[in-house]
PDB file of N, CA and C in Angstrom:
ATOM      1  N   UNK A   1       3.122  16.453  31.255  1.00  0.00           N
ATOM      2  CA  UNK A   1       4.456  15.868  31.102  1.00  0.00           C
ATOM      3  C   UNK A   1       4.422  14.639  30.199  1.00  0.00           C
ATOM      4  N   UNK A   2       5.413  14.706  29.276  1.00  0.00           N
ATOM      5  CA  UNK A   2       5.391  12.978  28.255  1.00  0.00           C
ATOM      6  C   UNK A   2       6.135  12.253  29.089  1.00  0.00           C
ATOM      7  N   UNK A   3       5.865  10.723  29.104  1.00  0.00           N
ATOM      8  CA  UNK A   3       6.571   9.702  29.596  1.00  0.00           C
ATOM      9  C   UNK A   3       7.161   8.917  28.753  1.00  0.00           C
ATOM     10  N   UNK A   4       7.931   8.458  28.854  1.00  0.00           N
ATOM     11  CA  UNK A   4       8.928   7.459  28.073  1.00  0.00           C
ATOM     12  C   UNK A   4       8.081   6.286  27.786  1.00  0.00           C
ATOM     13  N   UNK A   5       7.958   6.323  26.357  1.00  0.00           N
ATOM     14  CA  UNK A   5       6.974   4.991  25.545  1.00  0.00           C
ATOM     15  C   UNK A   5       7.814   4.837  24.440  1.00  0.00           C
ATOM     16  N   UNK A   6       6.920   4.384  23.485  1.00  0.00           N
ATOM     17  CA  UNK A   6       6.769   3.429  22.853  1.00  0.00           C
ATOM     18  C   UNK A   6       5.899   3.509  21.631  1.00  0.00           C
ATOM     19  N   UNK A   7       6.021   3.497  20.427  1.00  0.00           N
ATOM     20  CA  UNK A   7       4.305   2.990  19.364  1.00  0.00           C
ATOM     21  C   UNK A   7       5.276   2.072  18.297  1.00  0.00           C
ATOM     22  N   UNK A   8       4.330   0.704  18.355  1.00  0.00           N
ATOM     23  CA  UNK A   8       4.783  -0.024  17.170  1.00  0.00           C
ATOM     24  C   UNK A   8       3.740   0.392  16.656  1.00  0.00           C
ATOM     25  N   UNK A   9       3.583   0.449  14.816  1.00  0.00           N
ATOM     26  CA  UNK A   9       2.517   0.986  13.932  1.00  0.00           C
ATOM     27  C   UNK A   9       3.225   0.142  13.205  1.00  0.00           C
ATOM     28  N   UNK A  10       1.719  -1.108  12.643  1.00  0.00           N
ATOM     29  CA  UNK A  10       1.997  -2.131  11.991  1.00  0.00           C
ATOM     30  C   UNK A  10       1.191  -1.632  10.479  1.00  0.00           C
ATOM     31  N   UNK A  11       1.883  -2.170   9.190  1.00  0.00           N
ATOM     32  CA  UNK A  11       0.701  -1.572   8.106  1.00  0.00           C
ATOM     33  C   UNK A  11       0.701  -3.105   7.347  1.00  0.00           C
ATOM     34  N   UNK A  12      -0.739  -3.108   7.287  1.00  0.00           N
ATOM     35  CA  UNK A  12      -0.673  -4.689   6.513  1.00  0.00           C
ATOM     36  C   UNK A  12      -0.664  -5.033   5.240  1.00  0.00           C
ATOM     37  N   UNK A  13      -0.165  -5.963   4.596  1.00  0.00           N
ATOM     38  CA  UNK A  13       0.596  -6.002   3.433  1.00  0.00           C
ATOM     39  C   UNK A  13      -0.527  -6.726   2.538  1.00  0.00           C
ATOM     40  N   UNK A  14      -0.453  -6.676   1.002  1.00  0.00           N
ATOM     41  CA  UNK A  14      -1.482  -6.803   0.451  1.00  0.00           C
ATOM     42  C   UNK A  14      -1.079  -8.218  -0.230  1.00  0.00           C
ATOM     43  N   UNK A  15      -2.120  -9.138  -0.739  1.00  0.00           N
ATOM     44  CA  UNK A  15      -1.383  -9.929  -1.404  1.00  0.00           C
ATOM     45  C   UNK A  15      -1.339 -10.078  -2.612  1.00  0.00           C
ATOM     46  N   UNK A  16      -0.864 -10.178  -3.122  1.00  0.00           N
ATOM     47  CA  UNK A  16      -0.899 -10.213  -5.058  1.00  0.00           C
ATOM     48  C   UNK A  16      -0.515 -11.532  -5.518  1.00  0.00           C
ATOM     49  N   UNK A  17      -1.289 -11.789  -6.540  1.00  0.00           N
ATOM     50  CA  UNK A  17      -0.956 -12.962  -7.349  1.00  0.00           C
ATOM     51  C   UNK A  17      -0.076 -12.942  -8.852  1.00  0.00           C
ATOM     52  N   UNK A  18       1.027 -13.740  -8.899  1.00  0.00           N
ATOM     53  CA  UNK A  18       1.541 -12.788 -10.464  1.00  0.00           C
ATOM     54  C   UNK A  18       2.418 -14.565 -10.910  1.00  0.00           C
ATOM     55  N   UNK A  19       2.632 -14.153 -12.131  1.00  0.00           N
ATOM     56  CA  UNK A  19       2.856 -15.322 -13.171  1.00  0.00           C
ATOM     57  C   UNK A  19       4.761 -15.266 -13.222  1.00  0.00           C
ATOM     58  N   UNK A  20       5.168 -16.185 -12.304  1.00  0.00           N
ATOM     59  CA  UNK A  20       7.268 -16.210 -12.308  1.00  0.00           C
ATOM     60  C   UNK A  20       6.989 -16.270 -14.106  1.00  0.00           C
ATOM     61  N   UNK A  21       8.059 -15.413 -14.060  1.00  0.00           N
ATOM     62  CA  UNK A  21       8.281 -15.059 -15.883  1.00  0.00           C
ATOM     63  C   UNK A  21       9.487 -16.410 -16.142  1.00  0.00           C
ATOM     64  N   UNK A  22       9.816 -17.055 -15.165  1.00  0.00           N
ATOM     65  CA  UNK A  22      11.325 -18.100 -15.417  1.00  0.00           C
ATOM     66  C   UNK A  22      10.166 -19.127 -15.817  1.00  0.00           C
ATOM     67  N   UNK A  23       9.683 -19.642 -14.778  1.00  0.00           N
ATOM     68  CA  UNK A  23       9.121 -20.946 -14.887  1.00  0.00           C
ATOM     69  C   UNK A  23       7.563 -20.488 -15.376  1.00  0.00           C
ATOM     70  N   UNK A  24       6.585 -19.949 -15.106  1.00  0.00           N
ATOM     71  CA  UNK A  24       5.395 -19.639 -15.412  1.00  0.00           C
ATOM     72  C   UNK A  24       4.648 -20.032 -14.371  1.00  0.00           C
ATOM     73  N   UNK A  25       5.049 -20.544 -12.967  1.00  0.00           N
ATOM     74  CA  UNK A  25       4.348 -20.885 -12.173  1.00  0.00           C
ATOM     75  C   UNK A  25       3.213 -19.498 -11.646  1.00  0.00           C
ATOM     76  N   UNK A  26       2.153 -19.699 -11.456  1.00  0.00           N
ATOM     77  CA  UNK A  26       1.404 -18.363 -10.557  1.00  0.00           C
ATOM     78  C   UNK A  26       1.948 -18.647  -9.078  1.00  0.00           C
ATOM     79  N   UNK A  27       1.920 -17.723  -8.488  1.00  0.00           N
ATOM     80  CA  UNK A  27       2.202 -17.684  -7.094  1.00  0.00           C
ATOM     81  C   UNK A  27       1.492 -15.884  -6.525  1.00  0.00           C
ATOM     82  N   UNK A  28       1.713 -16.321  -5.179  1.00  0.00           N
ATOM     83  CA  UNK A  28       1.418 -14.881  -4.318  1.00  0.00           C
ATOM     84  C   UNK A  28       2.581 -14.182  -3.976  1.00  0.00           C
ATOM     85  N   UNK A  29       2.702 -13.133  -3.920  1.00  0.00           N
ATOM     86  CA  UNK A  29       3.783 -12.475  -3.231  1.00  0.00           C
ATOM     87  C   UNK A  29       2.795 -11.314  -2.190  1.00  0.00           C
ATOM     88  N   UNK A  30       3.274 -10.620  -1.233  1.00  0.00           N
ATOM     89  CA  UNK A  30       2.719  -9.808  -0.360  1.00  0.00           C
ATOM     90  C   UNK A  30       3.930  -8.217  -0.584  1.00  0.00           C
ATOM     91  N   UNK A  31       3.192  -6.951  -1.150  1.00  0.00           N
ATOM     92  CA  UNK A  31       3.616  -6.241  -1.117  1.00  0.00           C
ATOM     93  C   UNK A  31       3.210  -5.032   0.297  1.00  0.00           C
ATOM     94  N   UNK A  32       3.677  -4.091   0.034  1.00  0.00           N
ATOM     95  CA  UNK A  32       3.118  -3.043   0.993  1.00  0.00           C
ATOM     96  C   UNK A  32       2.952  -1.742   0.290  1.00  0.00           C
ATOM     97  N   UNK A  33       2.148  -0.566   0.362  1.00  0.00           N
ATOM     98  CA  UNK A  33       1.649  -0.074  -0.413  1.00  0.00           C
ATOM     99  C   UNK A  33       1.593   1.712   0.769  1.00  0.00           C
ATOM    100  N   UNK A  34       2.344   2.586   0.117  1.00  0.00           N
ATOM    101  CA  UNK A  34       1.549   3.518   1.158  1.00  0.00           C
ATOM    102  C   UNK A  34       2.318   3.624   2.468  1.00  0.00           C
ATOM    103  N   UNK A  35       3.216   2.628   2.884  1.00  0.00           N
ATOM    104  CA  UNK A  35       4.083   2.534   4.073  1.00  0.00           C
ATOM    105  C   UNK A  35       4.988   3.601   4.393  1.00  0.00           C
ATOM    106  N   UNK A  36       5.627   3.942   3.370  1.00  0.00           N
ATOM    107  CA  UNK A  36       6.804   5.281   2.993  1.00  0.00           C
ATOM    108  C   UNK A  36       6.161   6.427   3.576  1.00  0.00           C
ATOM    109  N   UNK A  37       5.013   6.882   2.655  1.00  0.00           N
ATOM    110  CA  UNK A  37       4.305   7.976   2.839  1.00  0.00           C
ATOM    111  C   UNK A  37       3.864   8.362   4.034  1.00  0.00           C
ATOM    112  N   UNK A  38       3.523   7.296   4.550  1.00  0.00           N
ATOM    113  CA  UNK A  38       2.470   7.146   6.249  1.00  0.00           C
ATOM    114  C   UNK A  38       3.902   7.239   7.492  1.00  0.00           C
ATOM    115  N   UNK A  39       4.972   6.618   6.960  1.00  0.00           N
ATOM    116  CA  UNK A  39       5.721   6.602   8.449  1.00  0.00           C
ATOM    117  C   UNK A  39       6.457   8.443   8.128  1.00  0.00           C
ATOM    118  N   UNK A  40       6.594   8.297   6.942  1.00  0.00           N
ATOM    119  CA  UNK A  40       7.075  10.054   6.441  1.00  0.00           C
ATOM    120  C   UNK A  40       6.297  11.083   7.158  1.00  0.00           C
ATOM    121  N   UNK A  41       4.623  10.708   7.183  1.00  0.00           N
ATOM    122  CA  UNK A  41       3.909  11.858   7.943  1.00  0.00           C
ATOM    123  C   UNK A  41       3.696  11.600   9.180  1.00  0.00           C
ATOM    124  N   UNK A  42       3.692  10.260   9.447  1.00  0.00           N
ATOM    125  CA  UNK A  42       4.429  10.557  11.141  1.00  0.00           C
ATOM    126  C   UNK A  42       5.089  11.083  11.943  1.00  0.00           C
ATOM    127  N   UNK A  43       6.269  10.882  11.362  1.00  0.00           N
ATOM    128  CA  UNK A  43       7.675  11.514  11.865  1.00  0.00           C
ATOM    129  C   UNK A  43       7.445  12.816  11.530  1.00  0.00           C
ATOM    130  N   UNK A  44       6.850  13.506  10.672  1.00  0.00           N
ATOM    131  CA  UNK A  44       6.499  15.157  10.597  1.00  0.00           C
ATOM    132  C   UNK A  44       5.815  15.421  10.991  1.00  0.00           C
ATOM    133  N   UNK A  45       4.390  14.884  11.605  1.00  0.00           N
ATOM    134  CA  UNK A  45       3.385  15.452  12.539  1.00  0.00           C
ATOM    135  C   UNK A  45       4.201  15.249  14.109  1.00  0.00           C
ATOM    136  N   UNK A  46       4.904  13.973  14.492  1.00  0.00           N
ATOM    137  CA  UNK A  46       4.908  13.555  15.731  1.00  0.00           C
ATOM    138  C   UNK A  46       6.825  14.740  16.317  1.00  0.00           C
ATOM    139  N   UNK A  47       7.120  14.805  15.280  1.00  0.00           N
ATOM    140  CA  UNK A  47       8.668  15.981  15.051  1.00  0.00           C
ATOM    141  C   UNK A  47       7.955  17.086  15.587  1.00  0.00           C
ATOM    142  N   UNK A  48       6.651  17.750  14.664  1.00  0.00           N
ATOM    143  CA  UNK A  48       6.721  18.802  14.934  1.00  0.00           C
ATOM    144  C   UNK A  48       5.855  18.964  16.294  1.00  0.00           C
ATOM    145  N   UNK A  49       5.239  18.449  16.212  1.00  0.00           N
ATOM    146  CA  UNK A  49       4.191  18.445  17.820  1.00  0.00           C
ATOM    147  C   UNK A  49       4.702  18.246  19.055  1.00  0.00           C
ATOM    148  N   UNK A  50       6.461  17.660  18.834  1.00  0.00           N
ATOM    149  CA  UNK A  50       7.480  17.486  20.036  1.00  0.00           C
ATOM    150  C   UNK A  50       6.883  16.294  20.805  1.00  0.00           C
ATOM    151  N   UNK A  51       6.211  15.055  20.039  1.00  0.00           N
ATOM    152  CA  UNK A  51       6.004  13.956  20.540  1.00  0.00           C
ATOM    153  C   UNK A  51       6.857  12.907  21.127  1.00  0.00           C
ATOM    154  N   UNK A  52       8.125  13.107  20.772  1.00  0.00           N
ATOM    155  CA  UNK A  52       9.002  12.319  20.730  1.00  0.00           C
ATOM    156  C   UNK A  52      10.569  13.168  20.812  1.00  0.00           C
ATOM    157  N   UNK A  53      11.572  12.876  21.426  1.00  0.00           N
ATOM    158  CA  UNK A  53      13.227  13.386  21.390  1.00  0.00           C
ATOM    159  C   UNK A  53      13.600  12.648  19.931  1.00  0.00           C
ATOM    160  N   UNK A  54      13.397  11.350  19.896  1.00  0.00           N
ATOM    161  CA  UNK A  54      14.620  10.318  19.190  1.00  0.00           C
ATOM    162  C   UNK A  54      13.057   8.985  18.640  1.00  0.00           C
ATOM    163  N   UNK A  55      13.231   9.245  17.683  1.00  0.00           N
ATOM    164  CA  UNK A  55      12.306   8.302  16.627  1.00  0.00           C
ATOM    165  C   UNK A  55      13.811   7.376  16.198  1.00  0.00           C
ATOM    166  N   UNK A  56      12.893   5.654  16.369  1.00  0.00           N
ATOM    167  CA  UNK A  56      14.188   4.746  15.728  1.00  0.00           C
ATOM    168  C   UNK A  56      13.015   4.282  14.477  1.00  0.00           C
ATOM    169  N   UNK A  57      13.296   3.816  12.988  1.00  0.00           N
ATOM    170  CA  UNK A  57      12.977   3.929  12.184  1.00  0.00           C
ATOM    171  C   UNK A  57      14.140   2.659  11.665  1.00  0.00           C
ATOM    172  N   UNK A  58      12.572   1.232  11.538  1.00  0.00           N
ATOM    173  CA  UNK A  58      13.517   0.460  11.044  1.00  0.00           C
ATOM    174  C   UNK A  58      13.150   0.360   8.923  1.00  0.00           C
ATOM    175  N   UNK A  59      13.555   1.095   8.533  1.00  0.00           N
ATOM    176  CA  UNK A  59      13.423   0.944   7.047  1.00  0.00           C
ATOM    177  C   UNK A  59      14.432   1.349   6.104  1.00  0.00           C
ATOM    178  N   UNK A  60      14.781   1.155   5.333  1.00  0.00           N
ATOM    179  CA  UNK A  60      15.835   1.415   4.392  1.00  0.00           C
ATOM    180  C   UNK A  60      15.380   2.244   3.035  1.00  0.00           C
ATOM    181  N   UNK A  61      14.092   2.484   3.269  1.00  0.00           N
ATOM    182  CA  UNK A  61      13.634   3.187   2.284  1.00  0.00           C
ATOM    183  C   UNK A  61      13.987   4.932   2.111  1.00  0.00           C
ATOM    184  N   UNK A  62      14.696   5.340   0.729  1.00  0.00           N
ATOM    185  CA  UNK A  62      15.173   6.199   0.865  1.00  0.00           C
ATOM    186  C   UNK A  62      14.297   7.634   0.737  1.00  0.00           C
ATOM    187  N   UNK A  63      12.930   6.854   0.644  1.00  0.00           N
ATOM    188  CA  UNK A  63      11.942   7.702   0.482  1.00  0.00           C
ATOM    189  C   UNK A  63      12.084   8.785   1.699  1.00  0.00           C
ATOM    190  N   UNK A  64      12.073   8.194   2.499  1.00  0.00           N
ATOM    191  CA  UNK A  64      11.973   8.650   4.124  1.00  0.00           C
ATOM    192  C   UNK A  64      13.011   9.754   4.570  1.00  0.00           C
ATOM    193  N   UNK A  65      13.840   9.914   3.462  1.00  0.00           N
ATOM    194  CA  UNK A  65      15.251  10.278   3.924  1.00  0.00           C
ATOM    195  C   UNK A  65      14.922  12.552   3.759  1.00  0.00           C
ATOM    196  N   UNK A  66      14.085  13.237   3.228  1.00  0.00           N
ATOM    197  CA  UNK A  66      13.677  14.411   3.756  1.00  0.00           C
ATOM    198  C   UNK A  66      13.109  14.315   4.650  1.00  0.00           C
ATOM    199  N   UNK A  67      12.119  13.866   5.025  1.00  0.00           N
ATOM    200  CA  UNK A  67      11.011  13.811   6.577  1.00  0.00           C
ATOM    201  C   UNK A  67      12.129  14.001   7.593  1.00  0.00           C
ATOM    202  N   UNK A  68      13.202  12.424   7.306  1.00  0.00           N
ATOM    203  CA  UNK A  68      14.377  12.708   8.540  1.00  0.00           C
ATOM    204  C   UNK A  68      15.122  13.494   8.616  1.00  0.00           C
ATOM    205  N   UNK A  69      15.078  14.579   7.358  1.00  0.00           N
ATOM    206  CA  UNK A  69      16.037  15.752   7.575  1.00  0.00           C
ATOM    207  C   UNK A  69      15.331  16.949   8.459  1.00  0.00           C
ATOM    208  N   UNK A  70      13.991  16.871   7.837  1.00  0.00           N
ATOM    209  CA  UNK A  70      13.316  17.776   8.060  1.00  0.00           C
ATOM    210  C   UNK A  70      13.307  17.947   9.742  1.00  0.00           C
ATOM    211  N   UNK A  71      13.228  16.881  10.078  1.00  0.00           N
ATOM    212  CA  UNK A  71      12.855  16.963  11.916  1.00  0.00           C
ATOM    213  C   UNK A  71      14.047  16.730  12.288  1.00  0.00           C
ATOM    214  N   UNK A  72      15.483  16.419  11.849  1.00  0.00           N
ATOM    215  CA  UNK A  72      16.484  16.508  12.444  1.00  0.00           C
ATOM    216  C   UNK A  72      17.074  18.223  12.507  1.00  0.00           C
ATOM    217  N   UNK A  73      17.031  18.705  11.526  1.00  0.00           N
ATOM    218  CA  UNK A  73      17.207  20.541  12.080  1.00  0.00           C
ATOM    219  C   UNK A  73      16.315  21.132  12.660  1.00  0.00           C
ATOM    220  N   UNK A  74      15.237  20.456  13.345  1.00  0.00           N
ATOM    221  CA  UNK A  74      14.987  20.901  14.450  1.00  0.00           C
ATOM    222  C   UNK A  74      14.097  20.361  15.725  1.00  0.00           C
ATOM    223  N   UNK A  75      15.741  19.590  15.630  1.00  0.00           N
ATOM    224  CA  UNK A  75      16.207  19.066  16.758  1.00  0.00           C
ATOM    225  C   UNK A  75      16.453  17.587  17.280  1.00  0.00           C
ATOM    226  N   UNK A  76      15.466  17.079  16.493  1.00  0.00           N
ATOM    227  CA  UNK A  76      15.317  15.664  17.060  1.00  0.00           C
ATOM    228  C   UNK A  76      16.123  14.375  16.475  1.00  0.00           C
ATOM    229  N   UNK A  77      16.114  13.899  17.163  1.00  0.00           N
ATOM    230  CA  UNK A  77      17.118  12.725  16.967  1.00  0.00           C
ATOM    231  C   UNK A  77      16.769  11.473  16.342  1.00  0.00           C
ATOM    232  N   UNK A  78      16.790  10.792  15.198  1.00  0.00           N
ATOM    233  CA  UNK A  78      16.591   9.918  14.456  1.00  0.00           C
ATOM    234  C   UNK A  78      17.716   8.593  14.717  1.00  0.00           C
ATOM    235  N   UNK A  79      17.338   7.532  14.927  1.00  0.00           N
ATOM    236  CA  UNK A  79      18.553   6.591  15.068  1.00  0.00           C
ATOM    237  C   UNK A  79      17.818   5.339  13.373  1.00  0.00           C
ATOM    238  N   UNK A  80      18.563   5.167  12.629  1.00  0.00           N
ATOM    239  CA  UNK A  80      18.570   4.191  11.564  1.00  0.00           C
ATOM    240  C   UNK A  80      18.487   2.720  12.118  1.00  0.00           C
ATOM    241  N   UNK A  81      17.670   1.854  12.199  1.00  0.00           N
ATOM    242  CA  UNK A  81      18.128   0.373  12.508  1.00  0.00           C
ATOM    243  C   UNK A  81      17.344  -0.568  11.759  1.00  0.00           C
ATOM    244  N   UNK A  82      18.443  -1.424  11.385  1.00  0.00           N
ATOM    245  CA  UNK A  82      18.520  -2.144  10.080  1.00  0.00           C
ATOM    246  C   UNK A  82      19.047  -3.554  10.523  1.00  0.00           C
ATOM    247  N   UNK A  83      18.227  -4.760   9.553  1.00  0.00           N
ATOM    248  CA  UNK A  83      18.751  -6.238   9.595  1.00  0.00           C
ATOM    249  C   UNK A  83      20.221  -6.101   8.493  1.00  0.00           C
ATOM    250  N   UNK A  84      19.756  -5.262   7.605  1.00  0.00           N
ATOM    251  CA  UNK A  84      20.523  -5.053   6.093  1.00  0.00           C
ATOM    252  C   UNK A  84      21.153  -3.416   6.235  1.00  0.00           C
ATOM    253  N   UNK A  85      21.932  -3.178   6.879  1.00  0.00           N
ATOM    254  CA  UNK A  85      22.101  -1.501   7.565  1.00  0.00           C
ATOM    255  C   UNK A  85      22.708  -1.190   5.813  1.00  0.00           C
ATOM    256  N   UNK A  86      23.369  -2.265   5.140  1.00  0.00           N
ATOM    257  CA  UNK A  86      24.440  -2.171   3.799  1.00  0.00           C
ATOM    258  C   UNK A  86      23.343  -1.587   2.925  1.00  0.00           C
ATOM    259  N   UNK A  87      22.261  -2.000   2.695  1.00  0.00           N
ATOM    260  CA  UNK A  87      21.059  -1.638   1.827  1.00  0.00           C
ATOM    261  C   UNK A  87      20.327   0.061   2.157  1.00  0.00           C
ATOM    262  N   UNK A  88      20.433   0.118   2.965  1.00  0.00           N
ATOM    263  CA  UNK A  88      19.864   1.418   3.532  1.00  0.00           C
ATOM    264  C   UNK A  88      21.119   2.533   3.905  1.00  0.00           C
ATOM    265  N   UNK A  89      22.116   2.635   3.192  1.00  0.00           N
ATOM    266  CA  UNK A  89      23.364   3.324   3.702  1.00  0.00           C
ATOM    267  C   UNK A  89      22.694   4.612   3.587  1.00  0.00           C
ATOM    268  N   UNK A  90      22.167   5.180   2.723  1.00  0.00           N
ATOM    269  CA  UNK A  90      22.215   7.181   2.515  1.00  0.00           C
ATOM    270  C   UNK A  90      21.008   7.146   3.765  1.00  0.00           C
ATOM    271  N   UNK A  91      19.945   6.189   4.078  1.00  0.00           N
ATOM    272  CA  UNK A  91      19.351   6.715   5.076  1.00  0.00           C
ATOM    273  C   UNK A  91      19.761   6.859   6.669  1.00  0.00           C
ATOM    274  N   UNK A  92      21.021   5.827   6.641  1.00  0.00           N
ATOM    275  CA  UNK A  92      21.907   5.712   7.887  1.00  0.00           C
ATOM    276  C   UNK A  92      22.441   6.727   7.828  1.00  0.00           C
ATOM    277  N   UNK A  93      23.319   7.496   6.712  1.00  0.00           N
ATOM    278  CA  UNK A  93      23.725   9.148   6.469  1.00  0.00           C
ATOM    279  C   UNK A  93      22.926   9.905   7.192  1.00  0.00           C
ATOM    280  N   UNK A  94      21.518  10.091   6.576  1.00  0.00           N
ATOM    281  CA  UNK A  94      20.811  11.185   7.111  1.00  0.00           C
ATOM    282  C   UNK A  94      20.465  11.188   8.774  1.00  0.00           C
ATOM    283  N   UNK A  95      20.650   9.811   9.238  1.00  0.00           N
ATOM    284  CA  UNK A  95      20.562   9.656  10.350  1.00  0.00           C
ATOM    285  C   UNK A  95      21.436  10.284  11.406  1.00  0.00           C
ATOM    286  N   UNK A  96      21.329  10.172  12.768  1.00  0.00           N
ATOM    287  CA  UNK A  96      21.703  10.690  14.021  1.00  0.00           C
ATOM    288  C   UNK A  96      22.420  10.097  14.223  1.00  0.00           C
ATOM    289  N   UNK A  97      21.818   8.332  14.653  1.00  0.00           N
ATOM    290  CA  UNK A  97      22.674   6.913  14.738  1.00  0.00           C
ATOM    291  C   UNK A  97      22.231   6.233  13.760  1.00  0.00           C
ATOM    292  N   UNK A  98      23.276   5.074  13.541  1.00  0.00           N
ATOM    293  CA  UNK A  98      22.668   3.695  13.157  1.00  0.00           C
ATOM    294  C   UNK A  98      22.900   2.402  13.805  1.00  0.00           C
ATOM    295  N   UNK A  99      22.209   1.534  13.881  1.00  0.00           N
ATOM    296  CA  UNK A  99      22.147   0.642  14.283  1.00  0.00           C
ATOM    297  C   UNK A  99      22.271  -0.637  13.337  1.00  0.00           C
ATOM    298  N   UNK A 100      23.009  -2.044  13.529  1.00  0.00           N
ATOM    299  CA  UNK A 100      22.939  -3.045  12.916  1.00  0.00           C
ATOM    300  C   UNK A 100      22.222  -4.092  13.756  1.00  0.00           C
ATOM    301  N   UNK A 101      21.190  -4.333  13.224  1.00  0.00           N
ATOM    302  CA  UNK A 101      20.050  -4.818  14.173  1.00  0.00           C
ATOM    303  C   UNK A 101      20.806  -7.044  14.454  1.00  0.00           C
ATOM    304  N   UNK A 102      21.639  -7.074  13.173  1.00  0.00           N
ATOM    305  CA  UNK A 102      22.340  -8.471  12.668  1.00  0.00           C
ATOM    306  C   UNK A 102      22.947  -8.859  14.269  1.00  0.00           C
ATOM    307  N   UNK A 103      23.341  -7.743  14.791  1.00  0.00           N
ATOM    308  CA  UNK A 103      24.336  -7.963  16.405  1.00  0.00           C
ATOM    309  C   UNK A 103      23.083  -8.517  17.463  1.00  0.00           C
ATOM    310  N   UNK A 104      22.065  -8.442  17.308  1.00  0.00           N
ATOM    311  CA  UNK A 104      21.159  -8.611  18.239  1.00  0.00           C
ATOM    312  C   UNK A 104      20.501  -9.787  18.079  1.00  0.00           C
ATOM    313  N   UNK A 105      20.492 -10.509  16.980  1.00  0.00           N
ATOM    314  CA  UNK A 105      19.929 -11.812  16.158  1.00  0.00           C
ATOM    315  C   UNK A 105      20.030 -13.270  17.686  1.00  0.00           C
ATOM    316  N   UNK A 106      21.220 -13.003  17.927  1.00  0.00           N
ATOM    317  CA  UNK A 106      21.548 -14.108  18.692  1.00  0.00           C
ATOM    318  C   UNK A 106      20.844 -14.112  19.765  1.00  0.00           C
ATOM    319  N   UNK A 107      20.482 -13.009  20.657  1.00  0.00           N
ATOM    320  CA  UNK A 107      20.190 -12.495  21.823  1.00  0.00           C
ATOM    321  C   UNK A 107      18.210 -12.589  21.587  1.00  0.00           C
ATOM    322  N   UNK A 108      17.719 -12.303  20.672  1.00  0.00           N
ATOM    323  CA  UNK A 108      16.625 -12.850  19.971  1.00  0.00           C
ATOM    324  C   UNK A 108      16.122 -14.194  20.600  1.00  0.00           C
ATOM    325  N   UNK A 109      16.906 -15.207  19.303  1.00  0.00           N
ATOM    326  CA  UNK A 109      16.938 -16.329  19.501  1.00  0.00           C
ATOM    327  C   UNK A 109      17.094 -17.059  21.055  1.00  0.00           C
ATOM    328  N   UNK A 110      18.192 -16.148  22.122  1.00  0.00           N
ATOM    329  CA  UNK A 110      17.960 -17.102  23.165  1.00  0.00           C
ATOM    330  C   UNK A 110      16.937 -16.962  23.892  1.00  0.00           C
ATOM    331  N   UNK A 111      16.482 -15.563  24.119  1.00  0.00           N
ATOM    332  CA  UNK A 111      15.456 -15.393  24.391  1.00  0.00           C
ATOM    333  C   UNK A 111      14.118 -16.209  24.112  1.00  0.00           C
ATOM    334  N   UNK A 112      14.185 -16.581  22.729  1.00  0.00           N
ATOM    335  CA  UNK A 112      13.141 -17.139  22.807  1.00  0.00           C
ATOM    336  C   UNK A 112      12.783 -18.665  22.803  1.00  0.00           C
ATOM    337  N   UNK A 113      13.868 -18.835  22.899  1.00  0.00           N
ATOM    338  CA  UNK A 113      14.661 -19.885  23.631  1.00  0.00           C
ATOM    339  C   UNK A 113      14.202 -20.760  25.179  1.00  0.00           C
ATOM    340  N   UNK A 114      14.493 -19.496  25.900  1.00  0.00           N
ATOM    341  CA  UNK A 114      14.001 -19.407  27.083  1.00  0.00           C
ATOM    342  C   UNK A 114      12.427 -19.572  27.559  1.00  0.00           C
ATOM    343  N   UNK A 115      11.715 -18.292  26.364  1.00  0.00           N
ATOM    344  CA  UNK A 115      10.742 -18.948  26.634  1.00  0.00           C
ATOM    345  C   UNK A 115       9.820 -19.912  26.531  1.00  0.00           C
ATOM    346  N   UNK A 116      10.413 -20.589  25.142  1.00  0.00           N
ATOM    347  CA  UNK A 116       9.786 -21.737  24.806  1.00  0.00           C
ATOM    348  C   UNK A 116      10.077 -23.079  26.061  1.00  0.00           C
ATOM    349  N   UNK A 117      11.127 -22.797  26.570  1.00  0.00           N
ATOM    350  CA  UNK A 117      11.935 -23.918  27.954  1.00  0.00           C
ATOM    351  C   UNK A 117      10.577 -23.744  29.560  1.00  0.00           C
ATOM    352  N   UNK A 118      10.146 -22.484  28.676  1.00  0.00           N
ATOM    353  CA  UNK A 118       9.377 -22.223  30.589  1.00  0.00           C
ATOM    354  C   UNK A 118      10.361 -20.897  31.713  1.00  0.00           C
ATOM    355  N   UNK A 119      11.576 -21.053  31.198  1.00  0.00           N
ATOM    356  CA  UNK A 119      12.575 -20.412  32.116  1.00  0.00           C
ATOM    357  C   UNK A 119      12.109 -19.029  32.310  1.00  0.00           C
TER     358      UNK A 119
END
C-alpha cells in the first residue's frame, strides 16, 4: 500500500562568473543546469510507475509542459504553483490546478515569526 508523502528534490546551482556588459564590473551569478530535464523524467518515471495521484510542480518552465501532458491522460493530476503564476501561464494551462503561491507569503512570514518568538 502507498502512504501519503512527500519528496522535496533539491538540484544545486552552479556558480558562474561573468563581466555586467553596463558597467564592466565581474560578478557571480548562480545558474541551474539540467533541472528541466531531471524533474521532466521524474514526473514520467514516478506517472508511470503510479507513484503518486497529484504531483505539485513549482516551476514555470515551459519545458516541462509535455511530461505534464503526458501523465495527465493518464490520469494523474498535476497542480501548477507559482510565486510568479503570470510568468508560467501555458504551464498553469497544461495543468489540473494552479496555485498562486503570493496568497501564502504572509502566513510564511508569521510563522516564522513565531518561531523565531519561541511560541
Amino acid at each position: 500500500p502507498r502512504f501519503p508523502g512527500y519528496d522535496v528534490i533539491l538540484k544545486e546551482r552552479k556558480q558562474r562568473s561573468f563581466v555586467c556588459p553596463v558597467c564592466g564590473e565581474r560578478t557571480e551569478k548562480s545558474e541551474e543546469k539540467g533541472v528541466d530535464v531531471a524533474l521532466s523524467t521524474d514526473l514520467l518515471m514516478h506517472g508511470v510507475q503510479g507513484s503518486f495521484d497529484i504531483a505539485v510542480v513549482l516551476s514555470n518552465d515551459s519545458d516541462l509542459i509535455p511530461a505534464i501532458r503526458f501523465i495527465s491522460r493518464r490520469g494523474k493530476k498535476v497542480i501548477h504553483a507559482s510565486f510568479l503564476p503570470e510568468e508560467g501561464e501555458d504551464v498553469a494551462l497544461s495543468c489540473w490546478y494552479s496555485m498562486d503561491l503570493r496568497r501564502y507569503k504572509e502566513l510564511v512570514h508569521k510563522a516564522e515569526a513565531k518561531k523565531i518568538k519561541g511560541e
